[in-house]
Protein backbone atom coordinates (compact mmCIF):
# COMPACT_ATOMS: atom_id res chain seq x y z
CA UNK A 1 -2.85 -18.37 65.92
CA UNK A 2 -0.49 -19.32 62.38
CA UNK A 3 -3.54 -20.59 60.77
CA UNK A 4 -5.27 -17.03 61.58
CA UNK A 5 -2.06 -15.31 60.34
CA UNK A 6 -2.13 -17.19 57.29
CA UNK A 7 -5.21 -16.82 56.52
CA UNK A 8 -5.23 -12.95 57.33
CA UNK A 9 -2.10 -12.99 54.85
CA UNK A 10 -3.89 -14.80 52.17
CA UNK A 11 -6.69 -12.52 52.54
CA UNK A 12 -4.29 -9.23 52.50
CA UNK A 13 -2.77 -10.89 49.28
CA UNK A 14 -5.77 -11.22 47.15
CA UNK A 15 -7.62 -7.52 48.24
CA UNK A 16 -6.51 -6.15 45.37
CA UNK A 17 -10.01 -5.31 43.85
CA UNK A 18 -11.97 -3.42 46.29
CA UNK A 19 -15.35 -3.77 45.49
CA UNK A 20 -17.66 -5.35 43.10
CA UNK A 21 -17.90 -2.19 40.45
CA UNK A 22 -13.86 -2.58 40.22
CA UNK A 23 -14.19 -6.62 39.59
CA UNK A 24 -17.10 -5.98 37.16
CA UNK A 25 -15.13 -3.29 35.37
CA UNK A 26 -11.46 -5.96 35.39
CA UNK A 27 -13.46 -8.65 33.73
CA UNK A 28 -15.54 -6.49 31.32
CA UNK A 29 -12.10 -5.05 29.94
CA UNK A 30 -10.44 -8.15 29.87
CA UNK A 31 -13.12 -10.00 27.77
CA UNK A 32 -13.42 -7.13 25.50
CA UNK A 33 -9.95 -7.07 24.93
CA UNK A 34 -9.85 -11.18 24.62
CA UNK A 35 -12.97 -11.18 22.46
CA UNK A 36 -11.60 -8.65 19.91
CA UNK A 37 -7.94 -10.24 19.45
CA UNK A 38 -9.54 -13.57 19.25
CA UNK A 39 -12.03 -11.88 15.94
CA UNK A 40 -8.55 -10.74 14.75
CA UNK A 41 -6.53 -13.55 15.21
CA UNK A 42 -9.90 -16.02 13.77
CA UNK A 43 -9.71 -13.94 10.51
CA UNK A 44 -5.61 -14.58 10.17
CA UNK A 45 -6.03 -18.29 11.21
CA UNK A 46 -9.13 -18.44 8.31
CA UNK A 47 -5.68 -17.46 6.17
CA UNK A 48 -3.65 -19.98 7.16
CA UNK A 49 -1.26 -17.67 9.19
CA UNK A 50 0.64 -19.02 12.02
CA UNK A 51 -0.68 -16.77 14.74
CA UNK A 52 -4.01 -17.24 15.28
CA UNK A 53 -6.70 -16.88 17.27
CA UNK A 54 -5.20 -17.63 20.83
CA UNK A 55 -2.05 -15.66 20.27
CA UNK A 56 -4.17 -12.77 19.37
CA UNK A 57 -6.50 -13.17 22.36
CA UNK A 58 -3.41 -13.54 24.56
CA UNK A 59 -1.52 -10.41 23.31
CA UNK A 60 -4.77 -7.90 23.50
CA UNK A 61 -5.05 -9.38 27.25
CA UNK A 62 -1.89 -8.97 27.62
CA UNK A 63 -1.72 -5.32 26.66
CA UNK A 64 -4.96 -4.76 28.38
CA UNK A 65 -3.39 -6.15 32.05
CA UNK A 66 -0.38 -3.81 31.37
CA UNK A 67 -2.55 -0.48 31.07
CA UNK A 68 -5.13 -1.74 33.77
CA UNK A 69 -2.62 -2.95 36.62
CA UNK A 70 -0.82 0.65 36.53
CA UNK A 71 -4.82 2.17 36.23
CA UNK A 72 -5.63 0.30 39.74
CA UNK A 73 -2.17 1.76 41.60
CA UNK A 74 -3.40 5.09 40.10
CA UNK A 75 -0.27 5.84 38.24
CA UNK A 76 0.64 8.98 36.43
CA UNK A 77 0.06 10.05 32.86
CA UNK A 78 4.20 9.96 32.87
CA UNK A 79 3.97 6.35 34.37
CA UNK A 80 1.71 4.95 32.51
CA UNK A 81 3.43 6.47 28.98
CA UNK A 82 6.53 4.94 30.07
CA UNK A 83 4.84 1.68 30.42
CA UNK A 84 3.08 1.88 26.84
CA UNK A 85 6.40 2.45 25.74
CA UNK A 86 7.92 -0.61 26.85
CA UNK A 87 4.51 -2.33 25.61
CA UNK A 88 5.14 -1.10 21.78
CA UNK A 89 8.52 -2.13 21.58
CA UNK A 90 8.15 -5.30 23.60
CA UNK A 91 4.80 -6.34 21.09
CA UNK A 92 7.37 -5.73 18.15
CA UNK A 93 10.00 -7.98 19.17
CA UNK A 94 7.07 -9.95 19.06
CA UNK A 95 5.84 -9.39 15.88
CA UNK A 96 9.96 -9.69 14.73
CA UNK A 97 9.33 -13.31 15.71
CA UNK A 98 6.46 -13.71 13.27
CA UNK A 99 8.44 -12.30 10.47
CA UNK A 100 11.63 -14.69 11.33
CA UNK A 101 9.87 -17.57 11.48
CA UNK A 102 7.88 -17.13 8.53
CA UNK A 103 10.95 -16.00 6.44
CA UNK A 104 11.20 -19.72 4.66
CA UNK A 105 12.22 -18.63 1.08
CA UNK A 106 14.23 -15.16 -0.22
CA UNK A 107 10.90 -13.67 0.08
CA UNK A 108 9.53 -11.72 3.39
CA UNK A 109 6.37 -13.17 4.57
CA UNK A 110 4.91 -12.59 7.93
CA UNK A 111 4.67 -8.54 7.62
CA UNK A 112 1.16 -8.47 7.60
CA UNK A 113 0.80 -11.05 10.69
CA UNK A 114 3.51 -8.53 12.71
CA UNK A 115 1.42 -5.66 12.20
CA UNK A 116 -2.13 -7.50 13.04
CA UNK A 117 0.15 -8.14 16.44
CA UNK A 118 1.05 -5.09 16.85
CA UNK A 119 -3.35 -3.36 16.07
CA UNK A 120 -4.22 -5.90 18.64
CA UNK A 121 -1.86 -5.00 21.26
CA UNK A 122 -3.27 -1.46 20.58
CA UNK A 123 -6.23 -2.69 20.43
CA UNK A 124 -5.83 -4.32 23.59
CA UNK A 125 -4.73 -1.50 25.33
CA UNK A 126 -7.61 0.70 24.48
CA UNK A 127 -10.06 -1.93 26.06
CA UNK A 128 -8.04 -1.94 29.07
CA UNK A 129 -8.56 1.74 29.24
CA UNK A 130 -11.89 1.55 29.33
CA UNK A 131 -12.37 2.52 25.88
CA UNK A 132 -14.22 -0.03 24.69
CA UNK A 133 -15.92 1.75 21.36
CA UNK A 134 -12.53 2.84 20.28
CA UNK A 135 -11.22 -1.02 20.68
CA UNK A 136 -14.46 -1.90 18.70
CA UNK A 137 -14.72 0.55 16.34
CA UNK A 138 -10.49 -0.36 15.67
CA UNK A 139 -11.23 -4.07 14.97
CA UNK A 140 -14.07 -3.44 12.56
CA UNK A 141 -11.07 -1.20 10.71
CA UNK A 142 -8.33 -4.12 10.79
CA UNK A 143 -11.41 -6.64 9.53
CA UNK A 144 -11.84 -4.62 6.96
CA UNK A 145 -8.48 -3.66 6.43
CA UNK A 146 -7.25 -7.58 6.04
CA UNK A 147 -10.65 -8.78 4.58
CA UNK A 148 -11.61 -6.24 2.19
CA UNK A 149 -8.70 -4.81 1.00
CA UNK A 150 -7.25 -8.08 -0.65
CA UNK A 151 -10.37 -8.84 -2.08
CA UNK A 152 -10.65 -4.74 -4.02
CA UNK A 153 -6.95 -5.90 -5.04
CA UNK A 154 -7.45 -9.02 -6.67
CA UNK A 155 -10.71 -7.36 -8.55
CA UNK A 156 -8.08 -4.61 -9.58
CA UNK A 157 -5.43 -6.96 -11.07
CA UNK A 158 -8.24 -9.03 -12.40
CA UNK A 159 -9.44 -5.60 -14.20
CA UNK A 160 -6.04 -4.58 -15.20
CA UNK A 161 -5.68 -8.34 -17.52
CA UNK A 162 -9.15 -7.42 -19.35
């Protein structure tokens, strides 16, 4: 009789995901989300930047559980705002902890790192939303915004010394 109330407990505990569309849905956000912040965080670890490719794969999940967990208890708009909210500024106390710790000289460094934190968080979020071309479509932008852009400067300043 415990063991069968245990077990029926266990079971109660863990029905969270009702069927296998909903599980299928969970773990297709989740790696999209993880996938994305990791192609993020392997382009800022190619750099030599401090957070890498885990701590990017980790914050997008992150930020994707915090949207999706409020999606499955059907929350309001209002609800859900207030929890993207507390997402943004919680992500930039994170990304205030890049800065600090990179801040070894007079000089700022770590600017660039907080705000790749802070795209994949977003970036996070829209996977967990089930808006996985947006998530996509944002990464390719950051690439190409930490990639490319640096590279068009240097061939600027190079220009500007001819």
């Amino acid at each position: 009789m415990v063991w069968q109330e245990i077990s029926n407990t266990v079971m109660s505990e863990f029905s969270d995901i009702p069927d296998v569309a909903q599980i299928t849905r969970i773990i297709l956000r989740l790696l999209v989300a993880a996938s994305l912040g990791g192609l993020l965080g392997y382009e800022r670890k190619q750099h030599g930047k401090s957070a890498g490719v885990r701590t990017h794969m980790l914050v997008a999940m992150g930020a994707a559980l915090f949207v999706l967990i409020p999606q499955q208890l059907d929350a309001s708009p209002a609800d859900l705002s207030r929890v993207l909210q507390g997402l943004i500024a919680g992500v930039g106390f994170l990304g205030a902890g890049s800065i600090i710790l990179g801040n070894k000289e007079v000089e700022t460094r770590g600017l660039t790192t907080a705000a790749g934190i802070w795209v994949t968080a977003a970036i996070g979020v829209a996977a967990g939303m089930g808006r996985e071309s947006t998530a996509v479509l944002s990464t390719l932008i950051a690439l190409f915004v930490l990639s490319a852009i640096p590279w068009l400067l240097r061939i600027g300043k190079s220009e500007e010394k001819m």
